[in-house]
Every structure is written in C-alpha cells, then in structure tokens.
N, C-alpha and C. Protein backbone atom coordinates (compact mmCIF):
# COMPACT_ATOMS: atom_id res chain seq x y z
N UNK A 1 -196.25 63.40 -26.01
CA UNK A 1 -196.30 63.50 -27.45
C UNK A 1 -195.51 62.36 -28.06
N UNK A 2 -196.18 61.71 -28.82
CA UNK A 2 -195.02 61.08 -30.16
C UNK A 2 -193.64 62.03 -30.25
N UNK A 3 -192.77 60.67 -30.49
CA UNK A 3 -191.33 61.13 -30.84
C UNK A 3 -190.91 61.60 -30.07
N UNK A 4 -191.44 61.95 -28.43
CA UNK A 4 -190.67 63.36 -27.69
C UNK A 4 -189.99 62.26 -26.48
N UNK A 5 -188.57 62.58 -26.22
CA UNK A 5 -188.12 61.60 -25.81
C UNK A 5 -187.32 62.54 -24.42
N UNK A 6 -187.27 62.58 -23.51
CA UNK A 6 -186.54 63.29 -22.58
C UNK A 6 -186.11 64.47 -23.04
N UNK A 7 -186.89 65.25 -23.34
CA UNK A 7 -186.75 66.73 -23.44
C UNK A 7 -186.58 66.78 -24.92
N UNK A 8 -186.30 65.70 -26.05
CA UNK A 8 -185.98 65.89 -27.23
C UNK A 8 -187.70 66.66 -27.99
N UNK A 9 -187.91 67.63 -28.34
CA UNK A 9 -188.70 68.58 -28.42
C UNK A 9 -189.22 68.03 -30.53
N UNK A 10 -190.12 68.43 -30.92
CA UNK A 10 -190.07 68.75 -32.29
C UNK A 10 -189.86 69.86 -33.24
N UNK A 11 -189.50 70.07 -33.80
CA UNK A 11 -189.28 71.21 -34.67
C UNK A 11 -190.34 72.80 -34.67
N UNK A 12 -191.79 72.11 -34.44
CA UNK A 12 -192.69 72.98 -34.34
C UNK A 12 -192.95 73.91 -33.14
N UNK A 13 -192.52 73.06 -31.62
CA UNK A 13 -191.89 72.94 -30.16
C UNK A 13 -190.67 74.10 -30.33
N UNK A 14 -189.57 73.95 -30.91
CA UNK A 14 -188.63 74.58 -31.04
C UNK A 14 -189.06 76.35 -31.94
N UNK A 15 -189.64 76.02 -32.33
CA UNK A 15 -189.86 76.99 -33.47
C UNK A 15 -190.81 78.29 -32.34
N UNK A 16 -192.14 77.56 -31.71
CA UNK A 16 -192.98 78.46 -31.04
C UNK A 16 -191.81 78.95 -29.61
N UNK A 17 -190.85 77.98 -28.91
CA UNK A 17 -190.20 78.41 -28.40
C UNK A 17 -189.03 79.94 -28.65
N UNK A 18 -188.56 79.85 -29.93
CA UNK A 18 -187.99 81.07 -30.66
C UNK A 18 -188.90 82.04 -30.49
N UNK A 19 -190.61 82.02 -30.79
CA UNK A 19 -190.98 83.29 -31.28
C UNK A 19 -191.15 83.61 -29.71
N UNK A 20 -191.29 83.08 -28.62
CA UNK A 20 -191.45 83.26 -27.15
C UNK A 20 -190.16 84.27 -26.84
N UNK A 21 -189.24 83.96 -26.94
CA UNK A 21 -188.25 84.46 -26.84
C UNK A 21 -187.89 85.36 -28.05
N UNK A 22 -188.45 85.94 -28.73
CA UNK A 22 -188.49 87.23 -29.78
C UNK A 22 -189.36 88.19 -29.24
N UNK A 23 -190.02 87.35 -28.55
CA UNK A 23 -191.71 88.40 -28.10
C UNK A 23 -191.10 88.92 -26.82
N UNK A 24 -190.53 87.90 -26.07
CA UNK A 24 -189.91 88.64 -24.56
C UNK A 24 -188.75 89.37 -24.46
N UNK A 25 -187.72 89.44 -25.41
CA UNK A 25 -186.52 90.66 -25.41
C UNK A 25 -187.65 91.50 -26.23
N UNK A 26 -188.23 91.72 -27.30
CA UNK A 26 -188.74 93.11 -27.74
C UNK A 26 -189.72 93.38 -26.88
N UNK A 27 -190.07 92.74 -26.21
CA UNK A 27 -191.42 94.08 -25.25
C UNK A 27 -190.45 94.06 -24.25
N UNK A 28 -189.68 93.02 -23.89
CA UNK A 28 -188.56 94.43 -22.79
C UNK A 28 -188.22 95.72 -23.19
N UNK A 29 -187.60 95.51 -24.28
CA UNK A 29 -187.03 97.05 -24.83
C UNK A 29 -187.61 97.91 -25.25
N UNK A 30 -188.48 97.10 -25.56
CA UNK A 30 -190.51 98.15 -26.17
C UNK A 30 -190.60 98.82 -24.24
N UNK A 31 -191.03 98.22 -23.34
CA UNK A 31 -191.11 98.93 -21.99
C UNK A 31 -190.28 100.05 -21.67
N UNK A 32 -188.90 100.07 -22.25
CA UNK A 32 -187.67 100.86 -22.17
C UNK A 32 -187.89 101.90 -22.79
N UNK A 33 -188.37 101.76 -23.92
CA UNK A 33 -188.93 102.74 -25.27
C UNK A 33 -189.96 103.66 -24.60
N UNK A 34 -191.11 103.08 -24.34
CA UNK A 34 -191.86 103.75 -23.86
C UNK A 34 -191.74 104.58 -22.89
N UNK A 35 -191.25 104.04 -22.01
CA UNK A 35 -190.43 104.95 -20.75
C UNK A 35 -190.20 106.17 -20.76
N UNK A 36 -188.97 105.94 -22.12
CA UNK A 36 -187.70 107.09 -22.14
C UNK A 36 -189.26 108.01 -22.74
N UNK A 37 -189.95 107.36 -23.88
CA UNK A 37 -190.69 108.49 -24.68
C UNK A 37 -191.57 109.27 -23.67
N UNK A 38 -192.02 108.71 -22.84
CA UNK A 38 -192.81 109.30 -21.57
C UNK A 38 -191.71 110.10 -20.93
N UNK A 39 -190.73 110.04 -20.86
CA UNK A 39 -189.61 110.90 -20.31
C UNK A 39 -189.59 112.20 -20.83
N UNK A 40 -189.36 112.03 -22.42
CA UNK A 40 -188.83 112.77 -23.66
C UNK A 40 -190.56 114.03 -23.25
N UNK A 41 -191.64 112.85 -23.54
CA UNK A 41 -192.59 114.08 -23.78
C UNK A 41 -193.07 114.93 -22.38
N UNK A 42 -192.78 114.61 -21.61
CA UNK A 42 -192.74 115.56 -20.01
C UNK A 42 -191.97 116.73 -20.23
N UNK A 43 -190.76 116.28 -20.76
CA UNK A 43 -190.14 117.22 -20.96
C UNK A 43 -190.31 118.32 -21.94
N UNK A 44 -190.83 118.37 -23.09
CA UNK A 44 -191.81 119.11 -23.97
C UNK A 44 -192.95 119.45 -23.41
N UNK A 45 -193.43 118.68 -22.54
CA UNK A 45 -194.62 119.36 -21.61
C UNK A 45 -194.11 120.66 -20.94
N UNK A 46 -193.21 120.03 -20.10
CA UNK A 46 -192.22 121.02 -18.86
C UNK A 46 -192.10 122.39 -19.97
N UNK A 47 -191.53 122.55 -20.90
CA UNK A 47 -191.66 123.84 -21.77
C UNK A 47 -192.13 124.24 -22.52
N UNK A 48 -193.25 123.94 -22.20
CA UNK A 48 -194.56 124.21 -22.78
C UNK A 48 -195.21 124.40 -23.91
N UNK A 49 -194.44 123.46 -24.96
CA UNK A 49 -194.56 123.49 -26.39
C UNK A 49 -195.49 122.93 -27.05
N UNK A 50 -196.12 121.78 -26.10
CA UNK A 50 -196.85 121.37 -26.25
C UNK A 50 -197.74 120.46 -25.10
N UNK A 51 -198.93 119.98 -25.61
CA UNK A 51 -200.12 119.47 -24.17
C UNK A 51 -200.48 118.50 -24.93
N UNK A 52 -199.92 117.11 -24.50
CA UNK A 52 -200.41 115.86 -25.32
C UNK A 52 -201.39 114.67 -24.10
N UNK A 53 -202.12 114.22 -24.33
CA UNK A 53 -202.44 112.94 -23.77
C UNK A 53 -201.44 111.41 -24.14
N UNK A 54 -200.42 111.68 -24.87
CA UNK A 54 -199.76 110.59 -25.47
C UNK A 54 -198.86 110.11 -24.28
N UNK A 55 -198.29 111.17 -23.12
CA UNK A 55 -197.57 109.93 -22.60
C UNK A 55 -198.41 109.40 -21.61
N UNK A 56 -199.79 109.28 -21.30
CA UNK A 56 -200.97 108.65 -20.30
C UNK A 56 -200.58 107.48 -21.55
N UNK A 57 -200.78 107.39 -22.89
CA UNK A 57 -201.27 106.17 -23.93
C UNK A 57 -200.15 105.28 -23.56
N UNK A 58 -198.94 106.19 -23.45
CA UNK A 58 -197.81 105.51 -23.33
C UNK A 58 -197.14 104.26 -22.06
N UNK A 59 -197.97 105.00 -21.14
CA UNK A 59 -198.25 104.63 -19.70
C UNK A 59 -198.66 103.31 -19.89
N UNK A 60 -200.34 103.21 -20.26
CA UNK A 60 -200.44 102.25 -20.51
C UNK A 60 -199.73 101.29 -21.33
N UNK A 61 -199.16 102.02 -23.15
CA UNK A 61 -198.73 100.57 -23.96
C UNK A 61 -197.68 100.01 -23.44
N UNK A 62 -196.88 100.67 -22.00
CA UNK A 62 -195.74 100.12 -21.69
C UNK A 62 -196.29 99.01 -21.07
N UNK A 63 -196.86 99.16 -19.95
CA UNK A 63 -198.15 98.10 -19.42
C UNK A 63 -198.30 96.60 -19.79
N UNK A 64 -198.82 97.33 -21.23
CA UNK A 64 -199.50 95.79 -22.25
C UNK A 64 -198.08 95.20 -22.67
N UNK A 65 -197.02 96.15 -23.20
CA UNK A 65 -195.68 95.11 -23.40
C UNK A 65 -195.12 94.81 -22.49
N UNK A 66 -195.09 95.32 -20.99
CA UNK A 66 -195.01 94.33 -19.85
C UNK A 66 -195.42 93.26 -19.95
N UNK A 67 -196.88 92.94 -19.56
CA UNK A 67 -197.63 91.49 -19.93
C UNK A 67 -197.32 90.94 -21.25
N UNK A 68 -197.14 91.02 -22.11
CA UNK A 68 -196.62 90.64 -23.01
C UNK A 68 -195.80 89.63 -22.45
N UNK A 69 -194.44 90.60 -22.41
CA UNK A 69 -193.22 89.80 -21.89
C UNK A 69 -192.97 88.74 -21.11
N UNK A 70 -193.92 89.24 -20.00
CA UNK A 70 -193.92 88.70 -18.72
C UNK A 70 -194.95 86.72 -19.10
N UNK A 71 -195.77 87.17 -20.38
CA UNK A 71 -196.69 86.02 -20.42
C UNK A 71 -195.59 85.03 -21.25
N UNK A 72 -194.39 86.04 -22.23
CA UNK A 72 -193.81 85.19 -22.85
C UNK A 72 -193.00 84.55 -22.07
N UNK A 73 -192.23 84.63 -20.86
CA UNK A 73 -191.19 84.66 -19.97
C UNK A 73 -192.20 83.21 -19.45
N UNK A 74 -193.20 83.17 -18.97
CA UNK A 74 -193.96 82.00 -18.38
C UNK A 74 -194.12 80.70 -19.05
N UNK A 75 -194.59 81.09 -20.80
CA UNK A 75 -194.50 80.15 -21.83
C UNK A 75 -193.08 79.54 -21.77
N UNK A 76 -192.17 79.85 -21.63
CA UNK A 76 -190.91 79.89 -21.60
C UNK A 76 -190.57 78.60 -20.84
N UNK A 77 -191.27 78.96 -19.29
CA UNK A 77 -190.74 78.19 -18.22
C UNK A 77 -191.49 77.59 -18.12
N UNK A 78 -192.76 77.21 -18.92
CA UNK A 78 -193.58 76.12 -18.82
C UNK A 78 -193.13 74.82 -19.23
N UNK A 79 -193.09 73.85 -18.02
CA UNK A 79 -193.36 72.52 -19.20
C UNK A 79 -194.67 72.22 -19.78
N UNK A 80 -195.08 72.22 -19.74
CA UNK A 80 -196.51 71.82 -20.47
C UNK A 80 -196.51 72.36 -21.82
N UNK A 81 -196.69 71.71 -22.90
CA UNK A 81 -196.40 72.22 -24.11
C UNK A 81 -197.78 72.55 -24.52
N UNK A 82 -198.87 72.19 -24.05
CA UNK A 82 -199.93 72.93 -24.36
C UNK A 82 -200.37 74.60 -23.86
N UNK A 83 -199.75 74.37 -22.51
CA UNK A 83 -200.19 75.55 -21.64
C UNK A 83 -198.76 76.69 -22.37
N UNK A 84 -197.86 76.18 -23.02
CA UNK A 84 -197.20 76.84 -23.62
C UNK A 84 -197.59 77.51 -24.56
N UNK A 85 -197.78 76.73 -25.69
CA UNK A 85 -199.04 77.47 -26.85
C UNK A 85 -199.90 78.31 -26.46
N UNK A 86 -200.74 78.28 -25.42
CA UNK A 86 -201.65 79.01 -25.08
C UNK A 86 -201.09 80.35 -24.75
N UNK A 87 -200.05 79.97 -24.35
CA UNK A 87 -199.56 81.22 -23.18
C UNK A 87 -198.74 82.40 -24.38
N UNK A 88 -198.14 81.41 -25.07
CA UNK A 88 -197.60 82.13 -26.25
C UNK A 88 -198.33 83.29 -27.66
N UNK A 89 -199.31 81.90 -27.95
CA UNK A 89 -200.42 83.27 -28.26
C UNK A 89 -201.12 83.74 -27.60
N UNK A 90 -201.17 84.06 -26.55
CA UNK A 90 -201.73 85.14 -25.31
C UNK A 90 -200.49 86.74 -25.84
N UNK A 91 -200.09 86.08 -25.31
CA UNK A 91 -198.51 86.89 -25.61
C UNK A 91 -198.50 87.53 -27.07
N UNK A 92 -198.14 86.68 -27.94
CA UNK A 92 -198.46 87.37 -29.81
C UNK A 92 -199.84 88.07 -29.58
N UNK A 93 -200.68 88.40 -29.30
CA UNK A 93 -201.73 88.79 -29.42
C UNK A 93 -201.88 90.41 -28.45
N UNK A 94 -201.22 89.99 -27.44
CA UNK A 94 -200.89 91.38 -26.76
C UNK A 94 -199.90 92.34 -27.34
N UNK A 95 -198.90 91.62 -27.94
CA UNK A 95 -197.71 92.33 -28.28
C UNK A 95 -198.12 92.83 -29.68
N UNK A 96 -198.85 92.17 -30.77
CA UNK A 96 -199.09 93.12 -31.77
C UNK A 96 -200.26 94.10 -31.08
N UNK A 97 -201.00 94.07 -30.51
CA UNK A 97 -202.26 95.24 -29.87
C UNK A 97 -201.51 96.09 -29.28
N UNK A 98 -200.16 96.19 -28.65
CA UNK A 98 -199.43 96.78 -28.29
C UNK A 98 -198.48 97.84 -29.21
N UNK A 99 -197.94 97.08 -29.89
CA UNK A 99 -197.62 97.53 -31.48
C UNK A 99 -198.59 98.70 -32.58
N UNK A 100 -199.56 98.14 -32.85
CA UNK A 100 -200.84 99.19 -33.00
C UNK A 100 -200.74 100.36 -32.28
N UNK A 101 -201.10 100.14 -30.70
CA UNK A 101 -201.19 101.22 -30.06
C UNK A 101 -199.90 102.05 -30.40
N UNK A 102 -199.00 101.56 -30.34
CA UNK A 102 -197.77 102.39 -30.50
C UNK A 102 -197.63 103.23 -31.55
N UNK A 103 -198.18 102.71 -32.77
CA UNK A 103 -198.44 103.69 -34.09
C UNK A 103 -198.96 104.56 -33.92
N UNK A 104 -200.11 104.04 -33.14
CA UNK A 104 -201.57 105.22 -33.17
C UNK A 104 -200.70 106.29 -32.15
N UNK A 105 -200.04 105.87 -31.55
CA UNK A 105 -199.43 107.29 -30.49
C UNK A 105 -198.67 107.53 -30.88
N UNK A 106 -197.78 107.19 -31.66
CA UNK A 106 -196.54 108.17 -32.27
C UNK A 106 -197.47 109.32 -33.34
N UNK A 107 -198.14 108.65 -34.08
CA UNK A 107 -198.71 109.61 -35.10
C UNK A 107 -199.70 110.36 -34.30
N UNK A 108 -200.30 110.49 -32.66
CA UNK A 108 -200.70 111.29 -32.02
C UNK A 108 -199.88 112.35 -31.76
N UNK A 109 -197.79 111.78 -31.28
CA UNK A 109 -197.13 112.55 -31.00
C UNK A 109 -196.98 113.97 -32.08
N UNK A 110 -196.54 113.02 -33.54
CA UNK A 110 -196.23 113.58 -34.24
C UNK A 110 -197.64 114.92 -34.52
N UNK A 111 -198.77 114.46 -34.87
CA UNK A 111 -199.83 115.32 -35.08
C UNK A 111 -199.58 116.77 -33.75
N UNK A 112 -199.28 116.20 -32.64
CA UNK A 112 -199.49 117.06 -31.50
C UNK A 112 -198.30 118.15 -31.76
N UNK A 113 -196.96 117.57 -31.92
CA UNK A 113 -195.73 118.45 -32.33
C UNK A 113 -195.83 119.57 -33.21
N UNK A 114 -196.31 119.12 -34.35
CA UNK A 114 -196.51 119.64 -35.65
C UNK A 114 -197.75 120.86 -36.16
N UNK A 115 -199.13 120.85 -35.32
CA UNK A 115 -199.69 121.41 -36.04
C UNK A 115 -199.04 122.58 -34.81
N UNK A 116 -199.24 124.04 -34.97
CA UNK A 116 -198.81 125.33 -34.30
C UNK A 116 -199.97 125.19 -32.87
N UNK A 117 -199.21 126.20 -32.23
CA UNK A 117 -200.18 126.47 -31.00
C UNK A 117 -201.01 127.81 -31.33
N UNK A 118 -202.36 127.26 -31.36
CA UNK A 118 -203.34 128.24 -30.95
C UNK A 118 -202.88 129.69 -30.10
N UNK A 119 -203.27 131.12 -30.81
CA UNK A 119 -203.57 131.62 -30.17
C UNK A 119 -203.99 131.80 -28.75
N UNK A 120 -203.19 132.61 -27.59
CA UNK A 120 -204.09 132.14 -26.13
C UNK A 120 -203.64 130.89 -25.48
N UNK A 121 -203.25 129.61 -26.34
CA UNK A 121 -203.32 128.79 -25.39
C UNK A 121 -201.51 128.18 -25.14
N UNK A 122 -200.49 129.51 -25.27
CA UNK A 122 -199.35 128.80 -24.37
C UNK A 122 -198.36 129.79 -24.98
C-alpha cells in the first residue's frame, strides 16, 4: 500500500483492527453467556417449571460467537491486509446474526417462563 512503511499501518488499517478486537473479547464473553444461560435453563428444566427448546438455540448461538471470535482472532494475526478485511467482515456479519439470535431466544426464554403451565402437563 501507499504510505505503509514497515508496519506503519493507516488510520483506516488501525481502525478495522479495533473493531477485530471488539468483535473477539465480546463473542468470548457472549460464549461464556451462553453457557452459563444453558446452565441456568437445565436447571429450570431439572425442576420442572418449565420445557424450553432455548438452551438447544443456545447451543448453537454459542457456536456462531465461537466462529465469530475465532474468525476475528485470525483477522488479527493476519498480515495480509486484504485477507484481513475479508476475514473481519466475515466476523461482523456472524457476530450481529449471532446477536439477533440471541434476542430471538431470550424473548423465547422469557415467553417460555412467563406464560403458566398447562393443565396435565407438569
């Protein structure tokens, strides 16, 4: 590239580098999240308060913010500043679809908590 002089990077370089490293500590802790919540709702399973499909969703969105991370962690250690970009919005693109999902399953959780149990079934 113009101007790029032994590692001296440009502003725009620096900038996609930040959001790489925003995207890879929050889907770590997003994986952590998910976890514990898959933890949390077993355990509401275990006493039988309720019967959700949310921590299977959960299973997976931990998954997708794995790859996430893992694609941001690569962008990271790439030199190639193209294969960086690429890799980076690979990454932004998983991590908000990941994000989504996460709404859509909390407000599954919440719906599942909230309405009463049926007659018969617990």
């Amino acid at each position: 590239m113009e101007g790029e002089t032994n590692g001296d990077r440009d502003p725009s370089t620096h900038l996609e580098q930040d959001i790489c490293i925003h995207i890879f500590t929050v889907s770590s802790a997003m994986v952590g999240v998910c976890l514990t919540v898959i933890g949390l709702i077993r355990v509401v399973i275990t006493f039988g308060r309720a019967d959700t499909l949310a921590d299977d969703f959960l299973a997976g969105d931990a998954l997708l913010f794995l790859i996430s991370c893992l694609l941001s962690y690569w962008a990271l250690r790439s030199r190639s500043l193209r294969r960086m970009h690429r890799l980076e919005k690979i990454a932004d693109g998983i991590f908000i679809f990941a994000m989504i999902g996460m709404v859509i399953i909390c407000a599954l959780i919440t719906y599942t908590i909230s309405v009463p149990a049926r007659p018969g079934t617990g």
